[in-house]
C-alpha atoms as a PDB file:
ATOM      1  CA  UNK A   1       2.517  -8.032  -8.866  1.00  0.00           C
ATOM      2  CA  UNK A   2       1.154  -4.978  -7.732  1.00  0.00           C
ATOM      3  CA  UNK A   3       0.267  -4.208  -3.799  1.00  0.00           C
ATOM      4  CA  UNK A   4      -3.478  -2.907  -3.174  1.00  0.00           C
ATOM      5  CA  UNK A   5      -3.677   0.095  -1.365  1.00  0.00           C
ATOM      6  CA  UNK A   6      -4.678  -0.292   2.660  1.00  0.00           C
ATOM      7  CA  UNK A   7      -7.806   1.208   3.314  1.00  0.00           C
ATOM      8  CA  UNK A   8      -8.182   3.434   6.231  1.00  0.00           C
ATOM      9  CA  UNK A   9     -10.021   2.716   9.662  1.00  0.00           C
ATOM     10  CA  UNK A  10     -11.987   5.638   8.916  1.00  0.00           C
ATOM     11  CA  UNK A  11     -13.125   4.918   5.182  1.00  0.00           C
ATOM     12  CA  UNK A  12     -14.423   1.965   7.430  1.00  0.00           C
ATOM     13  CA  UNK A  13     -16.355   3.526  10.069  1.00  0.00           C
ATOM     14  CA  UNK A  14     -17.485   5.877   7.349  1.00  0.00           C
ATOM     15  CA  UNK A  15     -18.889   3.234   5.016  1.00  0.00           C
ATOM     16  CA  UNK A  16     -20.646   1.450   7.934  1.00  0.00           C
ATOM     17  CA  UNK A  17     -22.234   4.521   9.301  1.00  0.00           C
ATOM     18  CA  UNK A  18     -23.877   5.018   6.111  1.00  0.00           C
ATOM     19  CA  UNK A  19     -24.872   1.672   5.409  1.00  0.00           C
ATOM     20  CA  UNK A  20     -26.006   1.335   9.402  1.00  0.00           C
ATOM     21  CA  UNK A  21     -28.571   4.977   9.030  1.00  0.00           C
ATOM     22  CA  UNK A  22     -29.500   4.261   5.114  1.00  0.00           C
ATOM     23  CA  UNK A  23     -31.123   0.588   6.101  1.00  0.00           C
ATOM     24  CA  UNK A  24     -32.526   2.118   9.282  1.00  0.00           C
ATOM     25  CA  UNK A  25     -34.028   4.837   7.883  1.00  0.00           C
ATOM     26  CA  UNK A  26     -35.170   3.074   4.762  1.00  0.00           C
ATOM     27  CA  UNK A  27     -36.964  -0.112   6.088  1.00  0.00           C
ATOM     28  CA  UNK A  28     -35.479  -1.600   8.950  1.00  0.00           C
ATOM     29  CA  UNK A  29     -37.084  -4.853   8.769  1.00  0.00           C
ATOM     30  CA  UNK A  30     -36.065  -6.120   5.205  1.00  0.00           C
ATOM     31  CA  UNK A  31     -32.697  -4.349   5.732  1.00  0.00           C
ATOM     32  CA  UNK A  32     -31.536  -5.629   9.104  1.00  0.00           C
ATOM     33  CA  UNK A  33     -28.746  -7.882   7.421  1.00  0.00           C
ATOM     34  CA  UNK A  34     -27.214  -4.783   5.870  1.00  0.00           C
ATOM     35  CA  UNK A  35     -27.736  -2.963   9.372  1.00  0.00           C
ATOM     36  CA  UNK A  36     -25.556  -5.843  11.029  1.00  0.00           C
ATOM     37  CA  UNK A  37     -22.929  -5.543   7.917  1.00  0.00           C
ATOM     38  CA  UNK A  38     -22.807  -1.800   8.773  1.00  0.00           C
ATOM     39  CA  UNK A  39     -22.468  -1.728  12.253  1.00  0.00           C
ATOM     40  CA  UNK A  40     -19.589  -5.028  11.547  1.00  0.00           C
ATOM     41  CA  UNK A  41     -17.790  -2.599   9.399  1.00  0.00           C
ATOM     42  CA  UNK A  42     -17.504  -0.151  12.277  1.00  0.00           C
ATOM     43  CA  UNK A  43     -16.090  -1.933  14.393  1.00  0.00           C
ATOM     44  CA  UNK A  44     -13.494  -3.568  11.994  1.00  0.00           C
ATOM     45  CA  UNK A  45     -12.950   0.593  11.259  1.00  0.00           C
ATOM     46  CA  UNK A  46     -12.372   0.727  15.109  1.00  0.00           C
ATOM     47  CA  UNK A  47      -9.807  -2.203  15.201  1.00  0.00           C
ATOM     48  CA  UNK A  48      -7.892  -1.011  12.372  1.00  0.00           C
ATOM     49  CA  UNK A  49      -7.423   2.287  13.845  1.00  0.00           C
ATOM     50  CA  UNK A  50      -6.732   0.749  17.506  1.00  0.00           C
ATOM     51  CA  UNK A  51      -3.717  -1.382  16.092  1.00  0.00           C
ATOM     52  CA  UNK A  52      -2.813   1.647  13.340  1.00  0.00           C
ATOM     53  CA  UNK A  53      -2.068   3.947  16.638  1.00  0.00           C
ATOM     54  CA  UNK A  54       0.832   1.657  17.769  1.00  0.00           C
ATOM     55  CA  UNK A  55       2.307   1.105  14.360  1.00  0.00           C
ATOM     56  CA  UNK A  56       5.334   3.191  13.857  1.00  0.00           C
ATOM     57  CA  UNK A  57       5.734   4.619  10.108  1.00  0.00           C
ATOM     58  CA  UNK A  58       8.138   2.733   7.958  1.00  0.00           C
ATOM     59  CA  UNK A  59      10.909   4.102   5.551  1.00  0.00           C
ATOM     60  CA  UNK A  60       9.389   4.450   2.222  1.00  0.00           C
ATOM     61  CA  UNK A  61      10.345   1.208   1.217  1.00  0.00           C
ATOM     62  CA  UNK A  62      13.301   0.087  -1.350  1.00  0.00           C
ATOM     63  CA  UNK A  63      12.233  -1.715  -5.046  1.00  0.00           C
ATOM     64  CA  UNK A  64      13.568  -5.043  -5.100  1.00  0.00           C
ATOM     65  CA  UNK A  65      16.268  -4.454  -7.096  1.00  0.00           C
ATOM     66  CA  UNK A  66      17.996  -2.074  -4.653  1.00  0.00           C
ATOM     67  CA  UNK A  67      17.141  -4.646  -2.017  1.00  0.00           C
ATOM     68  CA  UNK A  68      18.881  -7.155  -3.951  1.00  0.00           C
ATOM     69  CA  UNK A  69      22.112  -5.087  -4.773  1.00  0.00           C
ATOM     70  CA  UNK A  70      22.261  -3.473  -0.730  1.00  0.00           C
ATOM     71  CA  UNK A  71      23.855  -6.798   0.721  1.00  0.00           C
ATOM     72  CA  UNK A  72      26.292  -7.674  -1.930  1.00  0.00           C
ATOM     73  CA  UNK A  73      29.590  -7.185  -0.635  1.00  0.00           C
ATOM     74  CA  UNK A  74      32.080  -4.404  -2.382  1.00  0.00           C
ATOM     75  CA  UNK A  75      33.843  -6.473  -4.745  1.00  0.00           C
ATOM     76  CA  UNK A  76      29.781  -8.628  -5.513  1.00  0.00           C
ATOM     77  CA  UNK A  77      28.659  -4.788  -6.442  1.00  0.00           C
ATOM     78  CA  UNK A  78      31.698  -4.010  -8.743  1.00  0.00           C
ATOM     79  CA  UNK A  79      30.603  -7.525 -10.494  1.00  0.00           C
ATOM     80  CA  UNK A  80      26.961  -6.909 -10.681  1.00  0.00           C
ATOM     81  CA  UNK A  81      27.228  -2.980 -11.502  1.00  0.00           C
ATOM     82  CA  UNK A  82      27.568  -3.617 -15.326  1.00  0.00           C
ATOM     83  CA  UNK A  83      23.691  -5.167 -15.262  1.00  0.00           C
ATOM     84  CA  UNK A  84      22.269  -2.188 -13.434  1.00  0.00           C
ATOM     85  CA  UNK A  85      21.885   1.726 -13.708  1.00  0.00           C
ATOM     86  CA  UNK A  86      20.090   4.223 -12.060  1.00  0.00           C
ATOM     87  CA  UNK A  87      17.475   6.761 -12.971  1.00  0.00           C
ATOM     88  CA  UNK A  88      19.187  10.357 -13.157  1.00  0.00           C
ATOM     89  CA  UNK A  89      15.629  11.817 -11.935  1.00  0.00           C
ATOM     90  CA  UNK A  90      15.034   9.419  -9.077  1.00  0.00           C
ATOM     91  CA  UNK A  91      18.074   7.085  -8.281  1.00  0.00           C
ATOM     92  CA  UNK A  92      15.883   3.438  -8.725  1.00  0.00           C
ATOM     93  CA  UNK A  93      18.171   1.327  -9.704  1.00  0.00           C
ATOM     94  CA  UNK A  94      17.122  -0.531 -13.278  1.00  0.00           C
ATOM     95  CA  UNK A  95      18.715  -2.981 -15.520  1.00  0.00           C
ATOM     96  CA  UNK A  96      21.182  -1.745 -18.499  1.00  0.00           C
ATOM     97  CA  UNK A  97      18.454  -2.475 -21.124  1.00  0.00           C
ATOM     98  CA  UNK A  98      15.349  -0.543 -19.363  1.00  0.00           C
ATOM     99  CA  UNK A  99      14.623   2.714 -21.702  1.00  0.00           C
ATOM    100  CA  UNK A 100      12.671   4.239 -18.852  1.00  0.00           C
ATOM    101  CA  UNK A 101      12.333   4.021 -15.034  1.00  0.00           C
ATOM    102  CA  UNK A 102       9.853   2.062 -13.431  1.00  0.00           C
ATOM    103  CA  UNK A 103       9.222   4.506 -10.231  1.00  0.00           C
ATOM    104  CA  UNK A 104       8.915   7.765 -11.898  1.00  0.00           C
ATOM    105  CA  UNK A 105       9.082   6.897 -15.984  1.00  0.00           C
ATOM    106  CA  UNK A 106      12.083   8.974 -16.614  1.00  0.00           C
ATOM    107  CA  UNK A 107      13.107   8.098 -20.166  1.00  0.00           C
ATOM    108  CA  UNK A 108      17.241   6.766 -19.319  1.00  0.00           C
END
């Protein structure tokens, strides 16, 4: 299953700007739920980028196969080496039978 992609705090301050000044401007009174929504979506935009500030970046992270071969022991990755291979473009490591990487589609 694929992840979604994170949105940023600023796509969400952004959004909620816009929404907050478009129902203003337009007609306050039959908009004021989607002036609430916009201001809510600032400040979500706000919290994300609060708590994004003392986040540290992460390694790019590892497919799970690579995960699942790193804590085999020598002699466990002499064993299991005959069921995997690895891209000559990007080093993921794939089964025997893939015909082309998953990560950058390299035909093997």
């Amino acid at each position: 299953m694929a992840k979604m992609a994170k949105i940023h705090g600023i796509a969400y301050i952004l959004i909620g700007l816009l929404v907050v000044i478009a129902s203003w401007k337009i007609n306050y009174s039959n908009l004021i739920l989607f002036f609430y929504i916009g201001w809510i979506f600032v400040l979500v935009g706000m919290v994300k980028l609060m708590l994004g500030f003392g986040k540290k970046k992460d390694k790019p992270q590892q497919n799970a196969q690579s995960r699942n071969l790193s804590h085999l022991t020598s002699q466990g990755r002499q064993h299991q080496a005959h069921h995997y291979k690895k891209c000559p473009r990007c080093h993921n490591v794939m089964r025997v039978h893939d015909r082309f990487c998953g990560r950058c589609g390299y035909r093997v």
